[in-house]
PDB file of N, CA and C in Angstrom:
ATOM      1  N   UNK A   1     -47.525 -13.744  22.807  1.00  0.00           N
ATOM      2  CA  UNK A   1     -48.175 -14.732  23.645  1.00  0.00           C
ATOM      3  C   UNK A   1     -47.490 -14.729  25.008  1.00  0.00           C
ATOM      4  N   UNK A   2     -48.238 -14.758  25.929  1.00  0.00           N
ATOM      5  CA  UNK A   2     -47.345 -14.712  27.313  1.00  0.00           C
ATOM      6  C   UNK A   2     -47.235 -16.347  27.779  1.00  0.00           C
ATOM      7  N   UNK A   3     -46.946 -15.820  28.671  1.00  0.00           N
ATOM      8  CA  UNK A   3     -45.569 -17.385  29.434  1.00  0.00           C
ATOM      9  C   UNK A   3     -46.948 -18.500  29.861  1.00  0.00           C
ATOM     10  N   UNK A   4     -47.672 -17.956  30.410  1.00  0.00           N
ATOM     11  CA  UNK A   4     -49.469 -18.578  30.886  1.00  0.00           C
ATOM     12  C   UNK A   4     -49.325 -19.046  29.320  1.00  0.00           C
ATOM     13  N   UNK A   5     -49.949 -18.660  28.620  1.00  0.00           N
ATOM     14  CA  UNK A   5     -50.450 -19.284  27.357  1.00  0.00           C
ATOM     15  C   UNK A   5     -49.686 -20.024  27.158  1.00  0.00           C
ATOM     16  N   UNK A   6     -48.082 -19.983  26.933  1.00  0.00           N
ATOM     17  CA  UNK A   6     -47.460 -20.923  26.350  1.00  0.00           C
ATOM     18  C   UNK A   6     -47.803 -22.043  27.339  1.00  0.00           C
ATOM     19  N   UNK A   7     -47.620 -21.711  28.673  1.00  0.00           N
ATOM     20  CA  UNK A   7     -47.512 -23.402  29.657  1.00  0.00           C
ATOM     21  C   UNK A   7     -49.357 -24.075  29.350  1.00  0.00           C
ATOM     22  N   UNK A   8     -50.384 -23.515  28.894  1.00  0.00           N
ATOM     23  CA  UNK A   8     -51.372 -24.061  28.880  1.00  0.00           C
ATOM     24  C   UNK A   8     -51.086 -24.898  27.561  1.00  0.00           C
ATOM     25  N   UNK A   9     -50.149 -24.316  26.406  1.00  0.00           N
ATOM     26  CA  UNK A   9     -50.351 -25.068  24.998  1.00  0.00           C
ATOM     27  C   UNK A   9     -49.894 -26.146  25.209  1.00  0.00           C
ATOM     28  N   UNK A  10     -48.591 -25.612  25.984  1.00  0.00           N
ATOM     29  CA  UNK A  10     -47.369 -27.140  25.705  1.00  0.00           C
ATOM     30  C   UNK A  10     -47.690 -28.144  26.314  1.00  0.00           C
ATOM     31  N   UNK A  11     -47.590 -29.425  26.127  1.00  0.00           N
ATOM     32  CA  UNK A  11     -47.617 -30.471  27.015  1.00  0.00           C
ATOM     33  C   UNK A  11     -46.610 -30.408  27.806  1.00  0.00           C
ATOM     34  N   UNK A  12     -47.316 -31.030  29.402  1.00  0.00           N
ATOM     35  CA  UNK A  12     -46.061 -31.518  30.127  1.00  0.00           C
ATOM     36  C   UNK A  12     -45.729 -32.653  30.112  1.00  0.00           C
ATOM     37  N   UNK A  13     -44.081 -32.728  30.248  1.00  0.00           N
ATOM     38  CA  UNK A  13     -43.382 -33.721  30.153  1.00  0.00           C
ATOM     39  C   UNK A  13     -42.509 -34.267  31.128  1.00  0.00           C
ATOM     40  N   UNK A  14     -42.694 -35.336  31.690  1.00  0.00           N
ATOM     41  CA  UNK A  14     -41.985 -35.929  33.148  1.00  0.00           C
ATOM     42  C   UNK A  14     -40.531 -35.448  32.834  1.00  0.00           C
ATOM     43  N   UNK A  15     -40.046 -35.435  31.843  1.00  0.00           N
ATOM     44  CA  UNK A  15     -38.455 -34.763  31.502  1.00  0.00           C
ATOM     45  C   UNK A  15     -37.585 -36.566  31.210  1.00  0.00           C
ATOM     46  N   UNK A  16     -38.460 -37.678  31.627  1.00  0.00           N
ATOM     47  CA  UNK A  16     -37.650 -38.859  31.854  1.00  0.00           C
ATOM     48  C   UNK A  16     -38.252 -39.646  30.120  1.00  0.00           C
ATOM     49  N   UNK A  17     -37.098 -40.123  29.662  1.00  0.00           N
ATOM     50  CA  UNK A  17     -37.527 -40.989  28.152  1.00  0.00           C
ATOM     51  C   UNK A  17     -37.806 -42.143  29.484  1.00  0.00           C
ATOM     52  N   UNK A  18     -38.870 -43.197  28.631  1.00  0.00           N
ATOM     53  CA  UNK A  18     -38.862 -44.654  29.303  1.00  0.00           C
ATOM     54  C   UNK A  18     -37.798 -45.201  29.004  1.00  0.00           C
ATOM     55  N   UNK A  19     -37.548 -45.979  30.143  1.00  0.00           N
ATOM     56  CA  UNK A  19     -36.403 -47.461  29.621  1.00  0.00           C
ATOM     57  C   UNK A  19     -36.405 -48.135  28.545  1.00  0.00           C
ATOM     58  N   UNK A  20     -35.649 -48.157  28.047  1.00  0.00           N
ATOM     59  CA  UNK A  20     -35.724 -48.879  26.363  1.00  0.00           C
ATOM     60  C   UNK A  20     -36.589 -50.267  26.811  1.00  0.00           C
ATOM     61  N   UNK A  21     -36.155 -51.056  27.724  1.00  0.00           N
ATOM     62  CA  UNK A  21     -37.186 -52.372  27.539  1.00  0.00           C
ATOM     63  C   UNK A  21     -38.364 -52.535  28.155  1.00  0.00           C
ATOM     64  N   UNK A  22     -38.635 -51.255  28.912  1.00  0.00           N
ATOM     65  CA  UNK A  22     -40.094 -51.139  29.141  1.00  0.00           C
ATOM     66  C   UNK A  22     -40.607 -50.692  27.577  1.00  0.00           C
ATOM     67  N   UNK A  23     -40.648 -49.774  26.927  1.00  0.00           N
ATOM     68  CA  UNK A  23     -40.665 -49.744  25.442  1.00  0.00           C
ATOM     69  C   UNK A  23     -40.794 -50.917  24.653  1.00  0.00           C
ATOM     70  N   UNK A  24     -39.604 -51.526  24.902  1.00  0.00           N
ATOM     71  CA  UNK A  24     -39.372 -52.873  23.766  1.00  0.00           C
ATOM     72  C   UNK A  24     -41.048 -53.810  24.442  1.00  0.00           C
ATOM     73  N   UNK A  25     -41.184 -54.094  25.703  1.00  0.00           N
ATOM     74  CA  UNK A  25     -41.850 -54.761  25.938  1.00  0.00           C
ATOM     75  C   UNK A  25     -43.621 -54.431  25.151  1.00  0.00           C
ATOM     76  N   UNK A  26     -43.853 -53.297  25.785  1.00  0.00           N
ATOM     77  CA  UNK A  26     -45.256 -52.549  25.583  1.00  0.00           C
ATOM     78  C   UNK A  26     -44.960 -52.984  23.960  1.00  0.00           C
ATOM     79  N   UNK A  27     -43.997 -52.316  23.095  1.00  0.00           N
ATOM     80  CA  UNK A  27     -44.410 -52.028  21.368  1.00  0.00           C
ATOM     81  C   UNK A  27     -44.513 -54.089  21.025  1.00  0.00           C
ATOM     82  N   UNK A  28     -43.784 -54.763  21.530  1.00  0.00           N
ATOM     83  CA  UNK A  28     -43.683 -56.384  21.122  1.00  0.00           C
ATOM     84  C   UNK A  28     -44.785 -57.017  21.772  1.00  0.00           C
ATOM     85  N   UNK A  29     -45.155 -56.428  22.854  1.00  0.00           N
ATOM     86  CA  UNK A  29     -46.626 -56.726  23.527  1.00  0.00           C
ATOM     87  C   UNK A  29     -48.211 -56.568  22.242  1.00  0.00           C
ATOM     88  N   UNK A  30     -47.757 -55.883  21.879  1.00  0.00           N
ATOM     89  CA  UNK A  30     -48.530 -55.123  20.810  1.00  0.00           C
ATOM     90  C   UNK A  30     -48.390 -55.392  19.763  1.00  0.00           C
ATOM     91  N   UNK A  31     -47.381 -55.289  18.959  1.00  0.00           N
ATOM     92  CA  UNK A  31     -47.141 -55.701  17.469  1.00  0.00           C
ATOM     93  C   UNK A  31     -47.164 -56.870  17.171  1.00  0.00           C
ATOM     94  N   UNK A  32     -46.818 -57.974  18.138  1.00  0.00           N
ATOM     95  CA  UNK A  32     -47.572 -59.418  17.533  1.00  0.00           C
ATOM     96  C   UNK A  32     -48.545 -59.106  17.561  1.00  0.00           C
ATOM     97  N   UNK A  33     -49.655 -59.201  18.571  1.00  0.00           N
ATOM     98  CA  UNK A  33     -51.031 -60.016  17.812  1.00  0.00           C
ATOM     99  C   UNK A  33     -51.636 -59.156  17.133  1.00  0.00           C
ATOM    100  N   UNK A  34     -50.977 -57.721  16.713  1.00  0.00           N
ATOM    101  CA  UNK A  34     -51.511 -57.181  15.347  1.00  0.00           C
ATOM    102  C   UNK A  34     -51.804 -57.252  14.233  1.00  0.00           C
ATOM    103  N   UNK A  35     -50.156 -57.847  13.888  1.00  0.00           N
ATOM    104  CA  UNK A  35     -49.026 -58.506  12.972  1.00  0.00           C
ATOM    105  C   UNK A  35     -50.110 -59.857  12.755  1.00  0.00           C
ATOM    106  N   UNK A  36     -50.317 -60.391  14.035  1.00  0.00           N
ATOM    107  CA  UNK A  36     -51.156 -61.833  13.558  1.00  0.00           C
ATOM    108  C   UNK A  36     -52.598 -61.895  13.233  1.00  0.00           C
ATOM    109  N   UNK A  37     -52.660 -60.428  13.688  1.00  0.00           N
ATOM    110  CA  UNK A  37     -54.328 -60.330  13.756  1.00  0.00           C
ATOM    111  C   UNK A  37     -54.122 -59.976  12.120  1.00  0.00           C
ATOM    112  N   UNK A  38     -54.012 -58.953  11.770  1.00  0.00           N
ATOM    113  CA  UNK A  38     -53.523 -58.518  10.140  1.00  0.00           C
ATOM    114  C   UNK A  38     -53.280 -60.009   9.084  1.00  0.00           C
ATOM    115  N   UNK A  39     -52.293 -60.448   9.394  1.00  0.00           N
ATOM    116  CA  UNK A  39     -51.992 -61.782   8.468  1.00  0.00           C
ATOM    117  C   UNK A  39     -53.242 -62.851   8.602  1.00  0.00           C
ATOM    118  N   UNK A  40     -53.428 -62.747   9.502  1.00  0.00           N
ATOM    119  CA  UNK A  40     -54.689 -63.928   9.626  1.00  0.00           C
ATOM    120  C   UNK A  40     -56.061 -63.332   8.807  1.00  0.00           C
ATOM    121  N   UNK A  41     -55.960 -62.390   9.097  1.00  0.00           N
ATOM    122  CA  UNK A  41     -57.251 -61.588   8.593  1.00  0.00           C
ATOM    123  C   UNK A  41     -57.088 -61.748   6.611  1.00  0.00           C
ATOM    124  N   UNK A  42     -55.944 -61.087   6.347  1.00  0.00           N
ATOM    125  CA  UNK A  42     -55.628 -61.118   4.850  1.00  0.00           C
ATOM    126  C   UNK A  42     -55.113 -62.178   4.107  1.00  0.00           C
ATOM    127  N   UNK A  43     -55.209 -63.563   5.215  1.00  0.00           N
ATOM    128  CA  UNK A  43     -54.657 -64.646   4.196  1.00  0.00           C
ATOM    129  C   UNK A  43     -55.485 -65.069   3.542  1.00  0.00           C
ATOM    130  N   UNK A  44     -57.081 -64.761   3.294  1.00  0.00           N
ATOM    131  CA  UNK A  44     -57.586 -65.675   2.559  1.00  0.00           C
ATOM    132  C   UNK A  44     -57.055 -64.915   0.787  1.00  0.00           C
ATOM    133  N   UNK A  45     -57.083 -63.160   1.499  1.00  0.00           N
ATOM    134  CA  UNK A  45     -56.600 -62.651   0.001  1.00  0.00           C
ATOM    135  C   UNK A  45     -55.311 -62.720  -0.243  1.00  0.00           C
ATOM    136  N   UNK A  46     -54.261 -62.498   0.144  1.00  0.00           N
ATOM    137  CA  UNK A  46     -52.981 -62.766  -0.358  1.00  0.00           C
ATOM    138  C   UNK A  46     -52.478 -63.997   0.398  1.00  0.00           C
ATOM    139  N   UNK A  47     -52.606 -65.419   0.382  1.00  0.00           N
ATOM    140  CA  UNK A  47     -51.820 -66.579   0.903  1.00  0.00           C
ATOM    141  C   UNK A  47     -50.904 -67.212  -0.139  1.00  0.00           C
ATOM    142  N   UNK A  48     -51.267 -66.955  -1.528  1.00  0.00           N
ATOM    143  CA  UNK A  48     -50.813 -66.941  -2.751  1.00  0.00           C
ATOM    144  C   UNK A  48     -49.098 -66.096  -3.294  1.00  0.00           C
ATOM    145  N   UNK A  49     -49.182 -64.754  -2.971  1.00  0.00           N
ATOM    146  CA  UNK A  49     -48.600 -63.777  -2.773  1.00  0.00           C
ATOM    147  C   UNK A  49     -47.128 -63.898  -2.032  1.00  0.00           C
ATOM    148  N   UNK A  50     -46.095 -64.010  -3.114  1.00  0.00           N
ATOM    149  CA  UNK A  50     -44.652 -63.564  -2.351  1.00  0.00           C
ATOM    150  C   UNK A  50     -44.397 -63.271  -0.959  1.00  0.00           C
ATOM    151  N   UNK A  51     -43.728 -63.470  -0.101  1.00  0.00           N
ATOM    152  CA  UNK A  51     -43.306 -62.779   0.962  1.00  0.00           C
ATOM    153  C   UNK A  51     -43.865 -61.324   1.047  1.00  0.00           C
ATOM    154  N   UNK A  52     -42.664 -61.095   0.243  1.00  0.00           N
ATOM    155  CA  UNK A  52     -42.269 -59.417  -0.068  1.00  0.00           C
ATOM    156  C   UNK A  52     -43.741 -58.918  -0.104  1.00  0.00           C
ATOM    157  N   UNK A  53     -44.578 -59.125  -0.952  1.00  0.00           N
ATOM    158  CA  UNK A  53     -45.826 -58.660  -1.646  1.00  0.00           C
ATOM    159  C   UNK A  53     -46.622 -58.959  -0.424  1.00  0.00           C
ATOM    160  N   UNK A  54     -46.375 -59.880   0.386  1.00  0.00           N
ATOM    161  CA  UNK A  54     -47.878 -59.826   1.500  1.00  0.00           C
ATOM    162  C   UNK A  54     -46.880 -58.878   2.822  1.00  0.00           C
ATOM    163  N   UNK A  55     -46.126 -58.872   2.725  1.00  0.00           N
ATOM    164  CA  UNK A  55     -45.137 -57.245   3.691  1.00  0.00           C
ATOM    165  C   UNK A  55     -45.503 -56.137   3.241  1.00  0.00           C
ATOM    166  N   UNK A  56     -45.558 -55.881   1.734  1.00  0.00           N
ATOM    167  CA  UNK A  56     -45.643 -54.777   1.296  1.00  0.00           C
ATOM    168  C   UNK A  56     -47.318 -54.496   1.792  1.00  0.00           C
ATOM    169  N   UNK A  57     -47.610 -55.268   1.888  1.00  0.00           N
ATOM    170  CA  UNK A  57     -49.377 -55.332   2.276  1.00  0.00           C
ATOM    171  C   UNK A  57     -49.502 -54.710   3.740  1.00  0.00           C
ATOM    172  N   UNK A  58     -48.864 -55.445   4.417  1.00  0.00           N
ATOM    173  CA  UNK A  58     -49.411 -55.126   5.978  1.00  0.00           C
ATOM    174  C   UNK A  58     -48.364 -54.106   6.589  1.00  0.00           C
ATOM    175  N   UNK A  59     -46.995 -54.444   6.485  1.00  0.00           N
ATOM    176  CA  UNK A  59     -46.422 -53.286   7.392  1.00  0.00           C
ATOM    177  C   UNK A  59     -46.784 -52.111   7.149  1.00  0.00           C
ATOM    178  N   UNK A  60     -47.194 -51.404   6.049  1.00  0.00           N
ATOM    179  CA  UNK A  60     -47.691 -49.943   6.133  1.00  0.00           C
ATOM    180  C   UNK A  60     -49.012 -50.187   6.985  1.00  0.00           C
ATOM    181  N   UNK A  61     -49.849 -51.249   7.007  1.00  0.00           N
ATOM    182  CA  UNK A  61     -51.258 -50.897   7.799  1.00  0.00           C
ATOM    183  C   UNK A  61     -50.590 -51.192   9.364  1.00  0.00           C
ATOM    184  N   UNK A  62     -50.117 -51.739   9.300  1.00  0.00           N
ATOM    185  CA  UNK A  62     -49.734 -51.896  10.795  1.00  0.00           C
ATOM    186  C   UNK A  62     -48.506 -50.673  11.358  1.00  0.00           C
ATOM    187  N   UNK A  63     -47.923 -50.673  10.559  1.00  0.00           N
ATOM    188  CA  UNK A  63     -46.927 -49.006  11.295  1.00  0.00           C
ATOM    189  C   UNK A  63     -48.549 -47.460  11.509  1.00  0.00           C
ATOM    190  N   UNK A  64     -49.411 -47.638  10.684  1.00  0.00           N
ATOM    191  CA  UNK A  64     -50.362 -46.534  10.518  1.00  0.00           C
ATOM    192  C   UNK A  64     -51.415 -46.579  11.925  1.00  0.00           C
ATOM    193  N   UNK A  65     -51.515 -47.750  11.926  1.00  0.00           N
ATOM    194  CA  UNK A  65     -52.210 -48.416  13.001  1.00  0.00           C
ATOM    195  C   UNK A  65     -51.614 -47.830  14.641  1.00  0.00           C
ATOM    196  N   UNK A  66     -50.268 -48.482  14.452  1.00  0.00           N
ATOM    197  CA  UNK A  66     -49.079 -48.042  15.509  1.00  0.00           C
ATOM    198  C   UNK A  66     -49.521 -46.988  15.927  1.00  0.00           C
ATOM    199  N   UNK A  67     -48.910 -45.798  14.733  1.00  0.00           N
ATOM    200  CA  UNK A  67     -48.508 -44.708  15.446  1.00  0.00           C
ATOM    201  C   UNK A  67     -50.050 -43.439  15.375  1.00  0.00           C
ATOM    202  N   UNK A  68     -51.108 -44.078  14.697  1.00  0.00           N
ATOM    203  CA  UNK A  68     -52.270 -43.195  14.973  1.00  0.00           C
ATOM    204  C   UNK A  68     -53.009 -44.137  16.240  1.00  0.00           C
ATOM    205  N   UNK A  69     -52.906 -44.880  16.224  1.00  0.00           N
ATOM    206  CA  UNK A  69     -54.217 -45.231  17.086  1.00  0.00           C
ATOM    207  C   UNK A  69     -53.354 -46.216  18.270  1.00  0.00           C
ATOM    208  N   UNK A  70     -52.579 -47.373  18.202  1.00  0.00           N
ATOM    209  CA  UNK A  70     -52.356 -47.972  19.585  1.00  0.00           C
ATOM    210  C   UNK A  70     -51.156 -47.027  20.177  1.00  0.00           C
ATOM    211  N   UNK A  71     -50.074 -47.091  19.305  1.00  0.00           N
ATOM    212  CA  UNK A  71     -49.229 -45.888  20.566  1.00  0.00           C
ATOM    213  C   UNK A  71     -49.598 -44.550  21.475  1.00  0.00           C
ATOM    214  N   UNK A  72     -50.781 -43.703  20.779  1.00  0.00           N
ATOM    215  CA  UNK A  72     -51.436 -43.214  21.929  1.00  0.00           C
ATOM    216  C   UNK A  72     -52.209 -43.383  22.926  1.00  0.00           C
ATOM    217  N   UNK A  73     -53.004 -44.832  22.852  1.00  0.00           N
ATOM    218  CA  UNK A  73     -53.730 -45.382  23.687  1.00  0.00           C
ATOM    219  C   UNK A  73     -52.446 -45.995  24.087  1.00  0.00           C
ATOM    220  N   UNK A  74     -51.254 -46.533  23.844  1.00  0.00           N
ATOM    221  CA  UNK A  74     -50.357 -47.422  25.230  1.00  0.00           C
ATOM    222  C   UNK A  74     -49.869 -46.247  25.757  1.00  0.00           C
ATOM    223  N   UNK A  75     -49.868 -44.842  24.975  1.00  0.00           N
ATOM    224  CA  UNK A  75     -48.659 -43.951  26.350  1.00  0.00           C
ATOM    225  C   UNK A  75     -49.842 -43.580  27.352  1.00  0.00           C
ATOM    226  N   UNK A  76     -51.223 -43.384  27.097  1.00  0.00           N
ATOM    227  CA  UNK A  76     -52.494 -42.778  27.938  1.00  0.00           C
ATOM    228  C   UNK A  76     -52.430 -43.805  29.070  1.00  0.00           C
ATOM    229  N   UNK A  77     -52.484 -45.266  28.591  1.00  0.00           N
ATOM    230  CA  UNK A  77     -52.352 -46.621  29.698  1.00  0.00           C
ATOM    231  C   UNK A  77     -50.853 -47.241  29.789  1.00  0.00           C
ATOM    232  N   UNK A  78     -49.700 -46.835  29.841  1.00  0.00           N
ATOM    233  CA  UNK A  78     -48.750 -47.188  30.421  1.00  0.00           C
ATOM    234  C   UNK A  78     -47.793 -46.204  30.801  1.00  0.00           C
ATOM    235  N   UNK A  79     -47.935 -45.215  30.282  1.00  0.00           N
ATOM    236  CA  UNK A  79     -47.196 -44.019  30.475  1.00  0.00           C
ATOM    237  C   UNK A  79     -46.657 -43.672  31.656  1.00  0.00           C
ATOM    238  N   UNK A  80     -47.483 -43.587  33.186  1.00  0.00           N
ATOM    239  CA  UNK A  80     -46.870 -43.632  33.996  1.00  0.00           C
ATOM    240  C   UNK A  80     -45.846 -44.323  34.516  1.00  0.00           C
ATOM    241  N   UNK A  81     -45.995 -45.897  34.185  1.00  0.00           N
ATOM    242  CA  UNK A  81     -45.329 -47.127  34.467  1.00  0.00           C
ATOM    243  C   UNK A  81     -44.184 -47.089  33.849  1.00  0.00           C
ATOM    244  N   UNK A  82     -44.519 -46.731  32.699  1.00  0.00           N
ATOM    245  CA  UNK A  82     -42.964 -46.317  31.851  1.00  0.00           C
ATOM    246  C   UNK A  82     -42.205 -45.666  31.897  1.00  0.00           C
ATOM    247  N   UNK A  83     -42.381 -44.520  32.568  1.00  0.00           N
ATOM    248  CA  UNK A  83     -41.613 -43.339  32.819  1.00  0.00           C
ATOM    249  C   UNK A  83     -41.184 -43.475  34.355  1.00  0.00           C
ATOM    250  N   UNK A  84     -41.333 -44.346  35.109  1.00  0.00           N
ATOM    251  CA  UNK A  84     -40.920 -44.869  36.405  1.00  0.00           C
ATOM    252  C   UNK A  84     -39.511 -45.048  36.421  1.00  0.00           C
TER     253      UNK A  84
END
């Protein structure tokens, strides 16, 4: 494969990680009203249900959520800002 092909595969990358609390902000911006949107949504079925047992419920839908579908839509819409 020549050097062309490789630079068309790879993504480019500003070379800069974001600031941890631009990060912290965007993912806590986000994970509440997920977190609340999720619990609110499933309390009529588990309000009954242990702690533990209504966690075991949502954090896997909400980490799946995260990292397929809102963390690529926040790096597409904040990405620049973040990497500032």
């Amino acid at each position: 494969m020549s050097t062309e092909q490789q630079r068309q595969i790879t993504p480019r990358r500003s070379g800069r990680a974001p600031r941890r609390w631009k990060l912290w902000l965007v993912t806590v911006s986000t994970l509440y009203p997920l977190l609340l949107a999720l619990s609110t949504i499933s309390a009529p079925l588990d309000h009954e249900w242990p702690t533990a047992a209504r966690l075991a419920l949502l954090v896997p839908i909400a980490v799946a959520l995260m990292v397929w579908v809102i963390s690529p839509w926040q790096q597409r819409r904040f990405g620049s800002w973040m990497s500032r």
